[in-house]
N, C-alpha and C. Protein backbone atom coordinates (compact mmCIF):
# COMPACT_ATOMS: atom_id res chain seq x y z
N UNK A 1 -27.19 33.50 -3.16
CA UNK A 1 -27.70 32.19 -3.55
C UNK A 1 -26.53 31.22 -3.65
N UNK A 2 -26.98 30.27 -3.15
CA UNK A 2 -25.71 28.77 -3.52
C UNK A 2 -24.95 28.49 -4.60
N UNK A 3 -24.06 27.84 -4.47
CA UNK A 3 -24.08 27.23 -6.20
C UNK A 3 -24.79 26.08 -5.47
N UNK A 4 -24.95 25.27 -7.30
CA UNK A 4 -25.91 24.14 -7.76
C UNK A 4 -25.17 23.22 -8.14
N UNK A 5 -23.91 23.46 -8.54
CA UNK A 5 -23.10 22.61 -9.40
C UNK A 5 -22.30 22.19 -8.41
N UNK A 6 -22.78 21.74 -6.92
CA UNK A 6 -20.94 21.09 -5.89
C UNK A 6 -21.74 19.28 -6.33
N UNK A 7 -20.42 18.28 -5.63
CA UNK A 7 -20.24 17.30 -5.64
C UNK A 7 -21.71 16.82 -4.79
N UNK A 8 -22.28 15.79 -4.92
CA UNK A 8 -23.11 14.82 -4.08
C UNK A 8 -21.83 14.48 -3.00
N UNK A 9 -22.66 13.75 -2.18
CA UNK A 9 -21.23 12.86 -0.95
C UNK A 9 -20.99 11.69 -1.75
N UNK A 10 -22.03 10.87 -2.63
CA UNK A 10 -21.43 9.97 -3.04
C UNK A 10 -20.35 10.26 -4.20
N UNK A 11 -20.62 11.21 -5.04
CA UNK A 11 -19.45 11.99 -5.96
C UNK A 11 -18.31 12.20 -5.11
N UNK A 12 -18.48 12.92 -4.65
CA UNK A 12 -17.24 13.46 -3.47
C UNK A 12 -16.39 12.26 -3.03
N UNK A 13 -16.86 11.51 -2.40
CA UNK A 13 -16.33 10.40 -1.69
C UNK A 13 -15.21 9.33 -2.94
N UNK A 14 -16.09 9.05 -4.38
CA UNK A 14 -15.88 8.35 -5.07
C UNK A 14 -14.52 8.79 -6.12
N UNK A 15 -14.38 10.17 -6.05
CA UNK A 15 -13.58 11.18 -6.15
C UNK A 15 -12.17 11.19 -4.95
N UNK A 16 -12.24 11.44 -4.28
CA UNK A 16 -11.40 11.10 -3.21
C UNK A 16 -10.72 9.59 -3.26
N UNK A 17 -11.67 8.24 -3.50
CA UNK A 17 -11.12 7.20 -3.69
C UNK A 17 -10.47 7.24 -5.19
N UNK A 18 -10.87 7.78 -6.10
CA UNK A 18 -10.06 7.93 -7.24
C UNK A 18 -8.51 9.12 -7.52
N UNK A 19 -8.70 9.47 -6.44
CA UNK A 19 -7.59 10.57 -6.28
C UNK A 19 -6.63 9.56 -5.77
N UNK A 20 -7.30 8.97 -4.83
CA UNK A 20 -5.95 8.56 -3.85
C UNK A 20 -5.25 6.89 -5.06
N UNK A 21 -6.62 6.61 -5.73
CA UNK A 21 -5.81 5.96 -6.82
C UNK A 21 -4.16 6.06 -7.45
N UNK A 22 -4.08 7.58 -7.68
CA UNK A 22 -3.28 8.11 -8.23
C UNK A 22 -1.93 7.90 -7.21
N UNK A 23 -2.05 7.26 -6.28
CA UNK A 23 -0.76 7.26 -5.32
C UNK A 23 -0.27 5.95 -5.85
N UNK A 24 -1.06 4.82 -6.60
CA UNK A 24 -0.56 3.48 -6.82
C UNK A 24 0.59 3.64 -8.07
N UNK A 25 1.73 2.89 -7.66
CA UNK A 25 2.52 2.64 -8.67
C UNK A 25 2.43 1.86 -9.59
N UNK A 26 1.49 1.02 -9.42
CA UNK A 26 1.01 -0.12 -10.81
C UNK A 26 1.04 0.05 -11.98
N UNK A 27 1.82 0.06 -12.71
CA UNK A 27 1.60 0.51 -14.43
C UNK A 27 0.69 0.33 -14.74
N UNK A 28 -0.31 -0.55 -14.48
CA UNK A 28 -1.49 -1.22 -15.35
C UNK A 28 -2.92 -0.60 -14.74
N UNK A 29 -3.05 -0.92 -13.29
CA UNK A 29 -4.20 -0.84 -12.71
C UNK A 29 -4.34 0.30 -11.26
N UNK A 30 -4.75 1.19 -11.22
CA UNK A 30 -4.78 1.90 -10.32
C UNK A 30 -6.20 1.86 -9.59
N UNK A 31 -6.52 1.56 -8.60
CA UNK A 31 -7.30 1.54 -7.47
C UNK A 31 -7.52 2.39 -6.47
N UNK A 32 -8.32 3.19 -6.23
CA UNK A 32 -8.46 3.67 -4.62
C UNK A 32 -9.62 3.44 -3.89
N UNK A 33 -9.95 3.08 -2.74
CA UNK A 33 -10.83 2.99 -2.05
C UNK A 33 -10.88 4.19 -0.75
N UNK A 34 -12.05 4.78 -0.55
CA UNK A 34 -12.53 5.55 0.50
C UNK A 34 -13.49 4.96 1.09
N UNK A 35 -13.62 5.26 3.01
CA UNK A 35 -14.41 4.47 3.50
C UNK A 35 -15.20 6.20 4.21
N UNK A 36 -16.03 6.15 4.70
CA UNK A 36 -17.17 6.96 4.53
C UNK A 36 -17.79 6.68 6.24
N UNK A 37 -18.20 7.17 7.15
CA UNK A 37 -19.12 6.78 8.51
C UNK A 37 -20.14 7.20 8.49
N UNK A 38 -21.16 7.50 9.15
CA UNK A 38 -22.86 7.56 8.91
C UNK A 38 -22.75 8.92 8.89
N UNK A 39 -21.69 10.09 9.44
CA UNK A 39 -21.74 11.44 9.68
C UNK A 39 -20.59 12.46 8.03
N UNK A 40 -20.80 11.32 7.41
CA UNK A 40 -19.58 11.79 6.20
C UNK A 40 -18.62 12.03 6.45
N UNK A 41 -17.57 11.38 7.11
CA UNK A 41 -16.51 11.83 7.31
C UNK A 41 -15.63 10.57 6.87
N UNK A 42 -14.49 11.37 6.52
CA UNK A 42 -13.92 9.94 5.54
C UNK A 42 -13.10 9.15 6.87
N UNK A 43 -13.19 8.26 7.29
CA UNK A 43 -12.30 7.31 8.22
C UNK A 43 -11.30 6.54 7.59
N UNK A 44 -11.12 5.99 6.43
CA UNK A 44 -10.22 5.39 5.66
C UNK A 44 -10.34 5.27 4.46
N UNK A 45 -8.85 5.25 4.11
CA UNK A 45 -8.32 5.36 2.57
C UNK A 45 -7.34 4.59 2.00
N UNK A 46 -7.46 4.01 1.01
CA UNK A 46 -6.13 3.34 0.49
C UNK A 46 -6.25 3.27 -0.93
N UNK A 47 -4.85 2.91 -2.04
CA UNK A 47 -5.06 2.49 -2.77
C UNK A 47 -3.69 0.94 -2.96
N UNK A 48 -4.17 0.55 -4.11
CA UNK A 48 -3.32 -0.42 -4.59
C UNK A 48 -1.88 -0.46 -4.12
N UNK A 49 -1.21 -1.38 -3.87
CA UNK A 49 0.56 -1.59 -3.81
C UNK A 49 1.00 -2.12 -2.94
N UNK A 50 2.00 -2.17 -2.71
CA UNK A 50 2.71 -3.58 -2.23
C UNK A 50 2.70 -3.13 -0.40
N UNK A 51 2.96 -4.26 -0.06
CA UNK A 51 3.08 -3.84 1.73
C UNK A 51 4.44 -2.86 1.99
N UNK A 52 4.00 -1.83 3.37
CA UNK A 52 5.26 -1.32 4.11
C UNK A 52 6.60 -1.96 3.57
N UNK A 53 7.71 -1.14 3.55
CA UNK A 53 8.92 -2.10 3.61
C UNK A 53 9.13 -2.53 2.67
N UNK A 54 8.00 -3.31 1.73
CA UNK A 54 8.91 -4.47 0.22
C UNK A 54 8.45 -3.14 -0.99
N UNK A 55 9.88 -3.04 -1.32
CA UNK A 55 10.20 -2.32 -1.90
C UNK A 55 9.55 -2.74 -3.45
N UNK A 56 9.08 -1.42 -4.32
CA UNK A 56 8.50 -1.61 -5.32
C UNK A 56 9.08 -1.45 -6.39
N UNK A 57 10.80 -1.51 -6.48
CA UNK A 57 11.67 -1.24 -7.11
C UNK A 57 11.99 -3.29 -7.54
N UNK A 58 11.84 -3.62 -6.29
CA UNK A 58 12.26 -5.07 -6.29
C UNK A 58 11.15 -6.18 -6.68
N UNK A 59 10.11 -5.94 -6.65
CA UNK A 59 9.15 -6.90 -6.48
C UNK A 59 8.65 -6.47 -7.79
N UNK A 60 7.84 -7.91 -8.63
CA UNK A 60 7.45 -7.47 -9.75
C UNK A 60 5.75 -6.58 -10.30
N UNK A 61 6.28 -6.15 -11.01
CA UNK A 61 4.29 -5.53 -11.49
C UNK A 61 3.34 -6.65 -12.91
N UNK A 62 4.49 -7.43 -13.03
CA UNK A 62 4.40 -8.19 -14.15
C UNK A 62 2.34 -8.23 -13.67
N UNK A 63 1.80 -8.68 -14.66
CA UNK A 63 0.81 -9.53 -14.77
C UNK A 63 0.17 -10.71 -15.50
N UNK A 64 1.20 -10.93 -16.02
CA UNK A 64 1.37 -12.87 -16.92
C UNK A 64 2.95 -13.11 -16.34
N UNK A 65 2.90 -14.54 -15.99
CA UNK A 65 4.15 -15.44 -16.19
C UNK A 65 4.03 -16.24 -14.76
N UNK A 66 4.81 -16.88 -14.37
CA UNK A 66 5.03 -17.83 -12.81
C UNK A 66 4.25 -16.73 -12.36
N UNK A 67 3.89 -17.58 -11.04
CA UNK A 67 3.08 -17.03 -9.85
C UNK A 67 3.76 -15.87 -9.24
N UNK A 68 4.96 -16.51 -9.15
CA UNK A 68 5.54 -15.65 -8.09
C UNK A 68 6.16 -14.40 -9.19
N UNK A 69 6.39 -14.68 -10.28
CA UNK A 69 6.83 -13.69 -10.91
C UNK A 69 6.08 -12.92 -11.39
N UNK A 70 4.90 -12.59 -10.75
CA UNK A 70 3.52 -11.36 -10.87
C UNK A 70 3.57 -10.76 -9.84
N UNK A 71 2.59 -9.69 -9.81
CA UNK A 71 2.38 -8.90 -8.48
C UNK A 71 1.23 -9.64 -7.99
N UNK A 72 0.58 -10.41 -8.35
CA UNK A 72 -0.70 -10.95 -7.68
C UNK A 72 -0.12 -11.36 -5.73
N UNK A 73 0.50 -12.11 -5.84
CA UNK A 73 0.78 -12.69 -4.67
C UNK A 73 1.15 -11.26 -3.86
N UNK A 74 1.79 -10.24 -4.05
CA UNK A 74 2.68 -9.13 -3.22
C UNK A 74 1.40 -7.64 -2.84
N UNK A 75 0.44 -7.75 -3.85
CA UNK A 75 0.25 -6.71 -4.25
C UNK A 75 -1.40 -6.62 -2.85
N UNK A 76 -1.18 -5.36 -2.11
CA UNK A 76 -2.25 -5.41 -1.36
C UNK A 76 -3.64 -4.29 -2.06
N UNK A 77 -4.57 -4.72 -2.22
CA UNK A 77 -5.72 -3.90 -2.87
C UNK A 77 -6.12 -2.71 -2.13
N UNK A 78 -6.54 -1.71 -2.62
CA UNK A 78 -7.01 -0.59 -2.34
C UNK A 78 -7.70 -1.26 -1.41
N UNK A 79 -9.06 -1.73 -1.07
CA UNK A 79 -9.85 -1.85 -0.58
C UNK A 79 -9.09 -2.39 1.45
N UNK A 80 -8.22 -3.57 1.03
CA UNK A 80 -7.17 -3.65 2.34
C UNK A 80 -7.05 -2.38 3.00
N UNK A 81 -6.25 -2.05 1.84
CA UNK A 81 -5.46 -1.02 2.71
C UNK A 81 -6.35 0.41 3.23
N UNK A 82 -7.44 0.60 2.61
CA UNK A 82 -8.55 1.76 3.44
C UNK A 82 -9.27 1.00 4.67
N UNK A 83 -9.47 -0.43 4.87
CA UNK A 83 -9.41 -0.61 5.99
C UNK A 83 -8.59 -0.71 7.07
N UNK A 84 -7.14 -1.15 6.83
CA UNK A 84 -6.00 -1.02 8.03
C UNK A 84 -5.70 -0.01 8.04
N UNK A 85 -6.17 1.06 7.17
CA UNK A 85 -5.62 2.55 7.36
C UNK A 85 -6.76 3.44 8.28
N UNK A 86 -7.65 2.36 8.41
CA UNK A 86 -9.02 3.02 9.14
C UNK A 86 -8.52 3.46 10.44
N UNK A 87 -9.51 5.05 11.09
CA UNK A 87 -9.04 5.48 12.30
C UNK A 87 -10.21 5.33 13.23
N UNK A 88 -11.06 4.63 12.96
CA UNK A 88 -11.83 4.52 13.94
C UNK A 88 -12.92 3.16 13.11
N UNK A 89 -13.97 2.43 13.96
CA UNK A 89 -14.39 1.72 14.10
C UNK A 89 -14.92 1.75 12.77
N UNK A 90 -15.46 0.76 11.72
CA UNK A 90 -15.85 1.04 10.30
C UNK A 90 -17.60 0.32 10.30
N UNK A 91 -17.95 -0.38 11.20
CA UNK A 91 -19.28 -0.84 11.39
C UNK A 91 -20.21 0.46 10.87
N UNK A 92 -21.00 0.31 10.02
CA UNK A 92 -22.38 0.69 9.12
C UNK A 92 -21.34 1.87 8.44
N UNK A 93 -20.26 1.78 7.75
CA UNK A 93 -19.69 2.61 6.79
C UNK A 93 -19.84 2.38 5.83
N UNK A 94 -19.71 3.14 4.83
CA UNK A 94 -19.65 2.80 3.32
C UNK A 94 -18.33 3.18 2.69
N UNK A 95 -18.03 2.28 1.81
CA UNK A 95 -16.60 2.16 1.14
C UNK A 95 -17.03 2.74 -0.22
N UNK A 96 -16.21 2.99 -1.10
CA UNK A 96 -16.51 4.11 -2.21
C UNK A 96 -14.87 3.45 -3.19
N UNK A 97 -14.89 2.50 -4.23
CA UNK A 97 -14.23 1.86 -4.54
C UNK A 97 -14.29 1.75 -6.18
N UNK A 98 -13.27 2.11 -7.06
CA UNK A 98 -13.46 2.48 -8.31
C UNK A 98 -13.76 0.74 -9.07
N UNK A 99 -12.96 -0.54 -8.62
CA UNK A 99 -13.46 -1.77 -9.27
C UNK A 99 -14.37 -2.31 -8.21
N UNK A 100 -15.33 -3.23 -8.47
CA UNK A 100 -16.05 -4.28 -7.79
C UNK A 100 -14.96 -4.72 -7.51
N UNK A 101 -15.01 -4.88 -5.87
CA UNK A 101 -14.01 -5.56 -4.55
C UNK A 101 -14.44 -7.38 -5.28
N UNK A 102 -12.90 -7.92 -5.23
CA UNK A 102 -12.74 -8.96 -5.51
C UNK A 102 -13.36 -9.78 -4.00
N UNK A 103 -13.15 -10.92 -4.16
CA UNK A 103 -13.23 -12.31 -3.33
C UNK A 103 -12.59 -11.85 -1.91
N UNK A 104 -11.12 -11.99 -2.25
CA UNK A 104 -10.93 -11.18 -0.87
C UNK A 104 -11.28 -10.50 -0.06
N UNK A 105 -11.03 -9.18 -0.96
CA UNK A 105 -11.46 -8.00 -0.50
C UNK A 105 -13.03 -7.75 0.14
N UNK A 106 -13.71 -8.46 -0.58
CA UNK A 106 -15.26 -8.34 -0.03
C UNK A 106 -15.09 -9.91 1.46
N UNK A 107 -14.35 -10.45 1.71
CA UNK A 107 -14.32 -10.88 2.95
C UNK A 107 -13.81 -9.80 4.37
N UNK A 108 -13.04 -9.05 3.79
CA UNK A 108 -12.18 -8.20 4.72
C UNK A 108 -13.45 -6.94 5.22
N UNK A 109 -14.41 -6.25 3.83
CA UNK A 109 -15.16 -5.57 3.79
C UNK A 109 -16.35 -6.18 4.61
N UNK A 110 -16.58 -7.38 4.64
CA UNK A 110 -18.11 -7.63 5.50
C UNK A 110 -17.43 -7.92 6.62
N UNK A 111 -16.35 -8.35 7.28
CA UNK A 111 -15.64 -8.71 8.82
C UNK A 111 -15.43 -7.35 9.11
N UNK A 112 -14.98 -6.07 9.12
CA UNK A 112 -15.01 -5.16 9.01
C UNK A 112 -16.43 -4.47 9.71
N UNK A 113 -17.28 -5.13 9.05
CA UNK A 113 -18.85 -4.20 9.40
C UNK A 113 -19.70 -3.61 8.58
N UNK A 114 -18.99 -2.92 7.18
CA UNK A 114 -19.24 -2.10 6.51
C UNK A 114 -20.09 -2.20 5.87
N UNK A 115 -20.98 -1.53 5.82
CA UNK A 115 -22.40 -1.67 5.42
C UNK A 115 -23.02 -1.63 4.16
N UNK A 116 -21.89 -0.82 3.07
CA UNK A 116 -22.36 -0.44 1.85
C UNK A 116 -20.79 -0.57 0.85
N UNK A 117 -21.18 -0.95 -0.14
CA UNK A 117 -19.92 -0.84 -1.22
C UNK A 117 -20.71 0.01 -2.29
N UNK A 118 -20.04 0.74 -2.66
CA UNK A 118 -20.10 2.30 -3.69
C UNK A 118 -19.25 2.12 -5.03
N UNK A 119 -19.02 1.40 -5.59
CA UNK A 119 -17.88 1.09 -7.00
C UNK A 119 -18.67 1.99 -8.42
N UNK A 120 -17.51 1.91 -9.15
CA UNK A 120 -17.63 2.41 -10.51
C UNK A 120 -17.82 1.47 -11.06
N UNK A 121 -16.83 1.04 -11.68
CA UNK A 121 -16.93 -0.35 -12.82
C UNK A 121 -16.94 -1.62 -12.25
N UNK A 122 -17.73 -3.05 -12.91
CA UNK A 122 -17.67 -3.67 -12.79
C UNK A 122 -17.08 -4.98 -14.07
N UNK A 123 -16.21 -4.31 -14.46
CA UNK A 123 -15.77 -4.96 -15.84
C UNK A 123 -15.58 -6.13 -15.48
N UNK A 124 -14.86 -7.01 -14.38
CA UNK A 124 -14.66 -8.16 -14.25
C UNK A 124 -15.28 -9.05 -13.61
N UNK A 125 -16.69 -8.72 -13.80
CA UNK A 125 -18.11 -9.48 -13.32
C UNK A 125 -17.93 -10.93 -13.72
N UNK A 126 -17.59 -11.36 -14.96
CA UNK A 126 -17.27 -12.82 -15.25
C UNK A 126 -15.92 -13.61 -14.89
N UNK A 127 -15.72 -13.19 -13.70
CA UNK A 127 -14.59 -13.71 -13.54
C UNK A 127 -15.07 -14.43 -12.27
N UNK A 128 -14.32 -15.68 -11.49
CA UNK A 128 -14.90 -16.27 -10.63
C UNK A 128 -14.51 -15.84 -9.15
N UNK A 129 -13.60 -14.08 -9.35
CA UNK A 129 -13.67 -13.75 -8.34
C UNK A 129 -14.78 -12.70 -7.72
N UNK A 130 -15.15 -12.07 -8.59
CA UNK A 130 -16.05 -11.33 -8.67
C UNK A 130 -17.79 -12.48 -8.35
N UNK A 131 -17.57 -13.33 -9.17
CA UNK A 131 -18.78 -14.30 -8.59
C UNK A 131 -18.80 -14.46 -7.60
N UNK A 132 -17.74 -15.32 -6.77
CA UNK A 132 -17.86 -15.09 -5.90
C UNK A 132 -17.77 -14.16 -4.62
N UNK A 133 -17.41 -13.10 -4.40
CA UNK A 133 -17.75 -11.84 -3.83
C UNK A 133 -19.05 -11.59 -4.00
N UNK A 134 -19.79 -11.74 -4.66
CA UNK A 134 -21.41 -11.62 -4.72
C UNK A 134 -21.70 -12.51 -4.17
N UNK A 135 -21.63 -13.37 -4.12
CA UNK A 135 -22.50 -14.38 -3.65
C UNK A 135 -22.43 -14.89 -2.05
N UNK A 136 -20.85 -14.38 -1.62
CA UNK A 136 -20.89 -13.76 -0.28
C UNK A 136 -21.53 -12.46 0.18
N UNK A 137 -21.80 -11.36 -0.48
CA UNK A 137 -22.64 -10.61 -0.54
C UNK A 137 -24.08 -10.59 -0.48
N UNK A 138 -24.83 -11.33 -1.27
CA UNK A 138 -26.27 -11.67 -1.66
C UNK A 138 -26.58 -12.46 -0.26
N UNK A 139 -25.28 -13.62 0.32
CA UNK A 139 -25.50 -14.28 1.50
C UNK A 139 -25.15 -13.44 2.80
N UNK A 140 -25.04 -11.96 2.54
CA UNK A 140 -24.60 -11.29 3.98
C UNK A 140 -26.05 -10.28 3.90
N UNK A 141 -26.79 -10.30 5.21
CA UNK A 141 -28.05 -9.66 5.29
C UNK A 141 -27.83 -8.28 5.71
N UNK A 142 -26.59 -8.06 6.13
CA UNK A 142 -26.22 -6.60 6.34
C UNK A 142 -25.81 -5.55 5.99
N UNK A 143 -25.25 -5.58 4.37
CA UNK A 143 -24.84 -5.33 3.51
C UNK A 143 -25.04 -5.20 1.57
N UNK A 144 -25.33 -4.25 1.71
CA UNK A 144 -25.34 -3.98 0.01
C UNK A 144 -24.53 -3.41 -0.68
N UNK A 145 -24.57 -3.50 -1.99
CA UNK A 145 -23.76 -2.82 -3.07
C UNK A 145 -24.28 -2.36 -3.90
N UNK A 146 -24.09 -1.10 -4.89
CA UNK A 146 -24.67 -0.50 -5.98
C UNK A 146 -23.41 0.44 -6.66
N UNK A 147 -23.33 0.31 -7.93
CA UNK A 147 -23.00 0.77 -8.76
C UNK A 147 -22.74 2.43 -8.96
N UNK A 148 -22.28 3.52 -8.49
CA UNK A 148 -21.91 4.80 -8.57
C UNK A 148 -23.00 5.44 -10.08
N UNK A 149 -24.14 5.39 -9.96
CA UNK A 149 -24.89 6.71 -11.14
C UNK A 149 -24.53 7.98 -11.17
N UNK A 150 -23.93 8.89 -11.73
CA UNK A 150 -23.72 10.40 -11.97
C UNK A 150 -23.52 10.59 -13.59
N UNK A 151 -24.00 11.89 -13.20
CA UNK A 151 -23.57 12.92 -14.46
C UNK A 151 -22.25 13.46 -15.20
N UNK A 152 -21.32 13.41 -13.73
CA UNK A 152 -20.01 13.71 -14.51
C UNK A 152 -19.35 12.74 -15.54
N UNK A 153 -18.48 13.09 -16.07
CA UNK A 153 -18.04 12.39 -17.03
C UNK A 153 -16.56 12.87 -16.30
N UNK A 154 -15.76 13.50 -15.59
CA UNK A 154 -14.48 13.45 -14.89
C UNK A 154 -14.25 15.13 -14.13
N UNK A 155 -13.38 15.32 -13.31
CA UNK A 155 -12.94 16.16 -12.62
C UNK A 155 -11.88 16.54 -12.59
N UNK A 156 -11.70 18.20 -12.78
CA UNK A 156 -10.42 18.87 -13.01
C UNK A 156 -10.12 19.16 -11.24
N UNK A 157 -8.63 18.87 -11.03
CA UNK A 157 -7.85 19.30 -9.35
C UNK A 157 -7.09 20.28 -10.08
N UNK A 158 -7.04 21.52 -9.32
CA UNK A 158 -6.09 22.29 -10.14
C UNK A 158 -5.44 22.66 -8.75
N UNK A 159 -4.05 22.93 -8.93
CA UNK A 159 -3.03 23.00 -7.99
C UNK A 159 -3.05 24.84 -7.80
N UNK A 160 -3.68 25.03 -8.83
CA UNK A 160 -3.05 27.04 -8.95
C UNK A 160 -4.05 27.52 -7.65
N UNK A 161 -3.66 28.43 -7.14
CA UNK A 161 -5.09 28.63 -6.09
C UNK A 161 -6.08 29.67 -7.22
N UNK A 162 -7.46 29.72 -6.88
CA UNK A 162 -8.28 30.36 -7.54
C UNK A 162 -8.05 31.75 -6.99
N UNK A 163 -8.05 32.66 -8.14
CA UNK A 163 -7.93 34.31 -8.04
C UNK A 163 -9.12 35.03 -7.50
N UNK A 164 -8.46 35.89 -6.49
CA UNK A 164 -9.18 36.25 -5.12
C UNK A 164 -10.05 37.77 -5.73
């Protein structure tokens, strides 16, 4: 008999984008996005941090003070970077993304193709980037979003291999 207890694909997937979270150097905010094709197979991944090349030793993580003296301006979002990291075409995919994709990001996500956004939290719903990302959303007929429902409450990776 089976087990009963494996991952859904949307678990699985949402899991994977939260793993790869763990690659961001951000003190504050860690992000990952997974992108998903109609046959489950993951085509792209990214999380949070700065572009190729600019070094994250040099550039700041601040998040208050001058413009330029934040990471806002430097800092490329999970959601970017699982699309330029994409290996094949992303039209009717679904992305699997731990925050509601900002303003940007949900422009890059509907030019793209992608058919579905999969997020965890939406803590920064009142903010006017998040407004607007919906409302480019609500105005794109090809595309929806919903909120990640499950049972887990978190997931152990254990590095030891399991005893044979």
């Amino acid at each position: 008999m089976k087990r009963t207890n494996y991952l859904s694909w949307d678990e699985y997937f949402m899991a994977v984008a939260l793993l790869s979270a763990q690659r961001s150097k951000d003190p504050n905010t860690q992000v990952g996005a997974c992108v998903a094709n109609e046959q489950n197979k993951i085509v792209g991944v990214g999380y949070n941090g700065f572009p190729w090349g600019c070094s994250d030793d040099e550039l700041p993580w601040e998040r208050q003070g001058k413009y330029l003296d934040t990471k806002y301006p430097y800092v490329c979002h999970a959601e970017l970077n699982a699309v330029l990291n994409a290996i094949s075409d992303l039209r009717n995919c679904r992305i699997y993304v731990g925050l509601f994709p900002c303003n940007e990001c949900t422009k890059v996500i509907i030019q793209a193709g992608i058919k579905e956004i999969i997020y965890l939290s939406d803590k920064y719903s009142e903010t006017d980037q998040i407004k607007a990302a919906k409302i480019m959303l609500n105005k794109s007929p090809n595309i929806t979003y919903r909120q990640l429902t499950t049972s887990l409450e978190s997931l152990t990776v254990s590095f030891i291999p399991p005893e044979l």
